[in-house]
PDB file of N, CA and C in Angstrom:
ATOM      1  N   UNK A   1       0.852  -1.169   0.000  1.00  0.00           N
ATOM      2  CA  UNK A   1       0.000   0.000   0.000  1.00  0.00           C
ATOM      3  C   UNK A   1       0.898   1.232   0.000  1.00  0.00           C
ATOM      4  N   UNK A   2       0.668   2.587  -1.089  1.00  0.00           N
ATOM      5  CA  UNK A   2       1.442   3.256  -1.066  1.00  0.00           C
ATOM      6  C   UNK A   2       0.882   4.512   0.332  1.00  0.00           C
ATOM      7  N   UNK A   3       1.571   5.025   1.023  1.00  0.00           N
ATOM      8  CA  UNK A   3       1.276   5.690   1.717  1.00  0.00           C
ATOM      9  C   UNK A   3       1.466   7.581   1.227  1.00  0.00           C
ATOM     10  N   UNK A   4       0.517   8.014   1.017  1.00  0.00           N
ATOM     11  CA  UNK A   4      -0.072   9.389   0.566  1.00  0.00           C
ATOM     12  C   UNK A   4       0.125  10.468   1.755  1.00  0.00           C
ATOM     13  N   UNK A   5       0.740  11.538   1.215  1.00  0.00           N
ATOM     14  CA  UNK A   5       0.550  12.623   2.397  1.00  0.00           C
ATOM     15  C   UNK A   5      -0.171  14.154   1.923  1.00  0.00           C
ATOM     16  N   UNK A   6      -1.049  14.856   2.153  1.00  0.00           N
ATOM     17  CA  UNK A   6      -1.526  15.814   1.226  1.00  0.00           C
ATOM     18  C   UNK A   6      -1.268  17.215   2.382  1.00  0.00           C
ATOM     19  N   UNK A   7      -0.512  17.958   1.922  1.00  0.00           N
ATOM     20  CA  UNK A   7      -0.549  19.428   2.393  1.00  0.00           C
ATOM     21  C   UNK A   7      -1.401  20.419   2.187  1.00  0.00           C
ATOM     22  N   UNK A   8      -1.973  20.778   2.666  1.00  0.00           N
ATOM     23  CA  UNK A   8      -2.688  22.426   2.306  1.00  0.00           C
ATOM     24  C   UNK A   8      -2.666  23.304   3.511  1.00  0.00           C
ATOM     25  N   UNK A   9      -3.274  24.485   3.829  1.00  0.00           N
ATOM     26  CA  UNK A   9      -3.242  25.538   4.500  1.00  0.00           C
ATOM     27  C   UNK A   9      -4.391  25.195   5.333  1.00  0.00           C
ATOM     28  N   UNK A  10      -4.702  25.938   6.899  1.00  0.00           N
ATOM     29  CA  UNK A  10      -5.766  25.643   7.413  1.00  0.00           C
ATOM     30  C   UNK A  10      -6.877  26.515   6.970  1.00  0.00           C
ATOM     31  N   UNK A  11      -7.248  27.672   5.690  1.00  0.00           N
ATOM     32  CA  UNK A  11      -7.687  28.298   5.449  1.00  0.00           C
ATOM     33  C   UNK A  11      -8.445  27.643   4.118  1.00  0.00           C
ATOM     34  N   UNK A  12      -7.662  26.129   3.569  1.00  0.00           N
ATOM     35  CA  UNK A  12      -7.885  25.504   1.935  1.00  0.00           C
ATOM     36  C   UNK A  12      -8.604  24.954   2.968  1.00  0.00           C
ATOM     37  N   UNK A  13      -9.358  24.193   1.797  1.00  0.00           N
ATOM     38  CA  UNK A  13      -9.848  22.556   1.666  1.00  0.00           C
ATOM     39  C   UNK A  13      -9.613  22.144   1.157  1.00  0.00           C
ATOM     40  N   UNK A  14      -9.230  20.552   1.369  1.00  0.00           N
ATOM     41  CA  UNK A  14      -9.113  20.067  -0.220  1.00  0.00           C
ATOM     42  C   UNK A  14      -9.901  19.614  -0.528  1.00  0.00           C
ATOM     43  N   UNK A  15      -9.971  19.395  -1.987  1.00  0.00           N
ATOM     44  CA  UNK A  15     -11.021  18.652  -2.843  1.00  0.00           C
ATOM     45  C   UNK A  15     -12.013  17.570  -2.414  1.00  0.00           C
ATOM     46  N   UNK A  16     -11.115  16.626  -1.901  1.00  0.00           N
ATOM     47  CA  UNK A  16     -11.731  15.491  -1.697  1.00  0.00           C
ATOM     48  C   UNK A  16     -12.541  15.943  -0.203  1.00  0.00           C
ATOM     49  N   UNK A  17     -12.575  16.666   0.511  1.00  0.00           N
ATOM     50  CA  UNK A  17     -13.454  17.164   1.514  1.00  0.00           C
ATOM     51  C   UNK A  17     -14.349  17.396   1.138  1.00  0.00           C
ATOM     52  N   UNK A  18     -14.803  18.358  -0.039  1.00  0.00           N
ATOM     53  CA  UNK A  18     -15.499  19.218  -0.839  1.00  0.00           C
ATOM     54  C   UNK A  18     -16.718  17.351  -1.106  1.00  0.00           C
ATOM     55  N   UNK A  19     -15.997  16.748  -1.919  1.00  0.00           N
ATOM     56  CA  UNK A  19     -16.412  15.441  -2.624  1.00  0.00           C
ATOM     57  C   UNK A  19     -17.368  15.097  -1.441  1.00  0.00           C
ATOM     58  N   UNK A  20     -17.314  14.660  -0.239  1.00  0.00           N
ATOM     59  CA  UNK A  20     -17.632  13.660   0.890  1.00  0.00           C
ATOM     60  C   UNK A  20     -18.756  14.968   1.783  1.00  0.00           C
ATOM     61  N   UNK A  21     -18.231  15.755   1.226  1.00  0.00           N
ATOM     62  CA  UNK A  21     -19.669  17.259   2.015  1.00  0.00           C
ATOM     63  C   UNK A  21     -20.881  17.095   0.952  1.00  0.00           C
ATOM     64  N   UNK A  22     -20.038  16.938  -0.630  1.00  0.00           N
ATOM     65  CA  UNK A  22     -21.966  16.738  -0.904  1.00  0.00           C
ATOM     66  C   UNK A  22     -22.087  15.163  -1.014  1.00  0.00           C
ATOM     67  N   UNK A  23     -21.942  14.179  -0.448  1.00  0.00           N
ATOM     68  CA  UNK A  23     -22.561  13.026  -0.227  1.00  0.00           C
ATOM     69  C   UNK A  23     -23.492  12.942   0.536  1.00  0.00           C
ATOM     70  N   UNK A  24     -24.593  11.551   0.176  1.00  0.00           N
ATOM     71  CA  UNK A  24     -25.306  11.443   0.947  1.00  0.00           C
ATOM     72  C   UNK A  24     -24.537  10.921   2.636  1.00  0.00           C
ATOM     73  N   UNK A  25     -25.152  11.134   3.881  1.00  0.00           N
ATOM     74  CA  UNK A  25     -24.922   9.987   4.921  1.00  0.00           C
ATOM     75  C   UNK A  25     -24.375   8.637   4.346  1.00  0.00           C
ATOM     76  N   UNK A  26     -25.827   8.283   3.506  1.00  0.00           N
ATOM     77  CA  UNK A  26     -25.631   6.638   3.456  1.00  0.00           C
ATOM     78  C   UNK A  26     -24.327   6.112   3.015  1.00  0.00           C
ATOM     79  N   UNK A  27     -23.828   7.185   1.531  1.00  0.00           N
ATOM     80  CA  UNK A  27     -22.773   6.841   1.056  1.00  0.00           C
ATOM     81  C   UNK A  27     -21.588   6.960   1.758  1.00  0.00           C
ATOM     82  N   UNK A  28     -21.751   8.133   2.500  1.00  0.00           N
ATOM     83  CA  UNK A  28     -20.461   8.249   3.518  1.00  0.00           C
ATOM     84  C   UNK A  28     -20.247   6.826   4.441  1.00  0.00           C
ATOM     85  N   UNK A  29     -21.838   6.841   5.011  1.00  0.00           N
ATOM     86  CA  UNK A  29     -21.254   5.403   5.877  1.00  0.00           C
ATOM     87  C   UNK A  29     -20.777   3.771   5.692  1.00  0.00           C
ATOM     88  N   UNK A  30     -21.477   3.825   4.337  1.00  0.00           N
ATOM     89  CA  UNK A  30     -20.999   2.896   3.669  1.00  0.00           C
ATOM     90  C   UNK A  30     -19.398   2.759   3.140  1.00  0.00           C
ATOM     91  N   UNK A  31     -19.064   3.765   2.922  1.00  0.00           N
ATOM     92  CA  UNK A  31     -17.352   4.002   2.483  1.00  0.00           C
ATOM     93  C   UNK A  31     -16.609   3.479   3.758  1.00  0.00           C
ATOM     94  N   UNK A  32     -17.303   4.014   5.175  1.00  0.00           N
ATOM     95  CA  UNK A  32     -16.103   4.354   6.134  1.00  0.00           C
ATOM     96  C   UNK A  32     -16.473   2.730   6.271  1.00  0.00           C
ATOM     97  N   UNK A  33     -17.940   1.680   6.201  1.00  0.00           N
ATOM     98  CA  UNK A  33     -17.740   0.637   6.633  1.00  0.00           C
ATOM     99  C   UNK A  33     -16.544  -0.091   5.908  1.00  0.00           C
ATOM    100  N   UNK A  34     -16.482   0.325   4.592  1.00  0.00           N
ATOM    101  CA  UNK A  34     -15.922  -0.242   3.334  1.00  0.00           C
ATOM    102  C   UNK A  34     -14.177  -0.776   3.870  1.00  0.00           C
ATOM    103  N   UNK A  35     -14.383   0.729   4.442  1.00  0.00           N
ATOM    104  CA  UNK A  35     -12.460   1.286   5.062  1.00  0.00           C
ATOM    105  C   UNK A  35     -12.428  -0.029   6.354  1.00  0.00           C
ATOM    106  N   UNK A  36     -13.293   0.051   7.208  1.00  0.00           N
ATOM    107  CA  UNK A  36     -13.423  -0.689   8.473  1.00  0.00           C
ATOM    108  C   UNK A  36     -13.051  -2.035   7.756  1.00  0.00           C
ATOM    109  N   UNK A  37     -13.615  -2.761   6.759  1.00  0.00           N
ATOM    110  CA  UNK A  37     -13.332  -3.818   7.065  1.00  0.00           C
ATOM    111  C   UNK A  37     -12.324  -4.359   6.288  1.00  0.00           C
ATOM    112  N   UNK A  38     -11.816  -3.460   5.069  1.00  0.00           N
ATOM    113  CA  UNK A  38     -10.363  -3.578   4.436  1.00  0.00           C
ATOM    114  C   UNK A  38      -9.348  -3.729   5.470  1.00  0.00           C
ATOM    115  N   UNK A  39      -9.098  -2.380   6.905  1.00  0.00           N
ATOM    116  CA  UNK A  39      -8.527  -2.635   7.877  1.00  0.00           C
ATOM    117  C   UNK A  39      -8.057  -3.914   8.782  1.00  0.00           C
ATOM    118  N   UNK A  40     -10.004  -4.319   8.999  1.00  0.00           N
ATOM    119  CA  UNK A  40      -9.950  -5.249  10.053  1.00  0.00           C
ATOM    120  C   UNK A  40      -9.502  -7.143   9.080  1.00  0.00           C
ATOM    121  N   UNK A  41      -9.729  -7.195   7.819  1.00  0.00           N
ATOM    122  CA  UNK A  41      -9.434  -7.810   6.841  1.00  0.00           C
ATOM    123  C   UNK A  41      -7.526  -7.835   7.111  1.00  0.00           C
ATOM    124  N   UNK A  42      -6.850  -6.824   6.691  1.00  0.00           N
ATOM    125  CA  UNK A  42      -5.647  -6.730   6.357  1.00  0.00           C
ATOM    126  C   UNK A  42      -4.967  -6.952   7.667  1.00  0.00           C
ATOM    127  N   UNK A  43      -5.418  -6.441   9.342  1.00  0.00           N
ATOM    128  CA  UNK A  43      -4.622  -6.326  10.631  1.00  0.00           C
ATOM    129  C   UNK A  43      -4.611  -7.763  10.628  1.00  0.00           C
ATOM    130  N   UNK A  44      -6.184  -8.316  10.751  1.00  0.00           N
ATOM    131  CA  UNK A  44      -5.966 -10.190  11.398  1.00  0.00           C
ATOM    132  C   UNK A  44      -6.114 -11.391  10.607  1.00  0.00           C
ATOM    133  N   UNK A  45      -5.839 -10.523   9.001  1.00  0.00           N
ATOM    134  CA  UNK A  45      -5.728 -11.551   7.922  1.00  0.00           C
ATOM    135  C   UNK A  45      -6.702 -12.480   7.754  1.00  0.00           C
ATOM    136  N   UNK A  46      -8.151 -12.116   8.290  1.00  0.00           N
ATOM    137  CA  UNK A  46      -9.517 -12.647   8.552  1.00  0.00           C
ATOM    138  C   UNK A  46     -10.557 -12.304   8.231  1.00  0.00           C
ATOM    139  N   UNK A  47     -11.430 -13.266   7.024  1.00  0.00           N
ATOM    140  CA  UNK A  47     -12.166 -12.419   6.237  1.00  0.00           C
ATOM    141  C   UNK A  47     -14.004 -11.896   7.187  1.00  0.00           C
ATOM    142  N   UNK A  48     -13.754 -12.390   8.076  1.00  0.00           N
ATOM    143  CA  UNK A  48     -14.995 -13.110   9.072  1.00  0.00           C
ATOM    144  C   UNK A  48     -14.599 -12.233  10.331  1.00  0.00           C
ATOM    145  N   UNK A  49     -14.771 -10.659  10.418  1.00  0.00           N
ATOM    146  CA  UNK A  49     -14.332  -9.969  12.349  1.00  0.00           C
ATOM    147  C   UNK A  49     -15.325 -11.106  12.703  1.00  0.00           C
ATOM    148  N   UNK A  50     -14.111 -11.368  13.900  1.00  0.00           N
ATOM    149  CA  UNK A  50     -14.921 -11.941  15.712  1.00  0.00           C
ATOM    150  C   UNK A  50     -14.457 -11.240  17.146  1.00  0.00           C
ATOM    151  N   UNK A  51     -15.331 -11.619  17.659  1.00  0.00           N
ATOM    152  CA  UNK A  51     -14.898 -10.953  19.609  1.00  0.00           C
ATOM    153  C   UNK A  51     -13.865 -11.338  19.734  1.00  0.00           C
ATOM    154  N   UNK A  52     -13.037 -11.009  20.616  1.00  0.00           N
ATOM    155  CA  UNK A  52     -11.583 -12.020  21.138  1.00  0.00           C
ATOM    156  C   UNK A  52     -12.823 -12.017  22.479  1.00  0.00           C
ATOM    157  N   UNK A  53     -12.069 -13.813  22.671  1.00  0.00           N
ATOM    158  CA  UNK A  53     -12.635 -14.575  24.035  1.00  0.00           C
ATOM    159  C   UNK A  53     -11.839 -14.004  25.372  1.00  0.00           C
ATOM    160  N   UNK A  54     -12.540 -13.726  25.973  1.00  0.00           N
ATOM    161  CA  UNK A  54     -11.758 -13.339  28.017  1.00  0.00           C
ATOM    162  C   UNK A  54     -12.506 -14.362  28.324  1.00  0.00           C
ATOM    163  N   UNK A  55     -11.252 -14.875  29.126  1.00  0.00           N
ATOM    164  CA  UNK A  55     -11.001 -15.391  30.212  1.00  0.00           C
ATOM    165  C   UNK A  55     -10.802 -14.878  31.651  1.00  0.00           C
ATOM    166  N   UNK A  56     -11.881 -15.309  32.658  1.00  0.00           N
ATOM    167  CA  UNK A  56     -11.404 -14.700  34.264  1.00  0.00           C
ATOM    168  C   UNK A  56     -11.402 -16.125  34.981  1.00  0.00           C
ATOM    169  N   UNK A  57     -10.193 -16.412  35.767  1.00  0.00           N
ATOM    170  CA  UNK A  57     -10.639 -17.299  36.942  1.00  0.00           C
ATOM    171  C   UNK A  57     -10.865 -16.456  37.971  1.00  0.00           C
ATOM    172  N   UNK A  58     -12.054 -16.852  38.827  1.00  0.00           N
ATOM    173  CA  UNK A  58     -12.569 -16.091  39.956  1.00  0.00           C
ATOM    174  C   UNK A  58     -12.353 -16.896  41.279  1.00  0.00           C
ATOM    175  N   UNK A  59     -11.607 -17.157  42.262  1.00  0.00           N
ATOM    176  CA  UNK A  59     -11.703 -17.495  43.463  1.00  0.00           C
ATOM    177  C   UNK A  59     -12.414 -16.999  44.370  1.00  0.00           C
TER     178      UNK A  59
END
């Protein structure tokens, strides 16, 4: 994955801000799920997220 860095001023926007302001919600949330599970896909090499199991022994 190539890693991207974008500069501008705190006074710009950039473009792609502009892009994701006129989206709908739905589409937005659908993207960020999109991102979520490319992430959670690529960290535990697992196409299926699960809970991790805890364990307590209680005396």
């Amino acid at each position: 994955m190539e890693k991207v860095i974008c500069k501008f001023r705190q006074t710009e926007q950039p473009k792609d801000c502009l892009y994701w302001q006129n989206q709908s919600p739905e589409v937005r949330i659908a993207a960020l799920e999109q991102i979520r599970r490319e992430y959670h896909q690529h960290k535990y090499n697992s196409a299926h997220p699960r809970l991790q199991r805890i364990y307590r022994i209680i005396k």
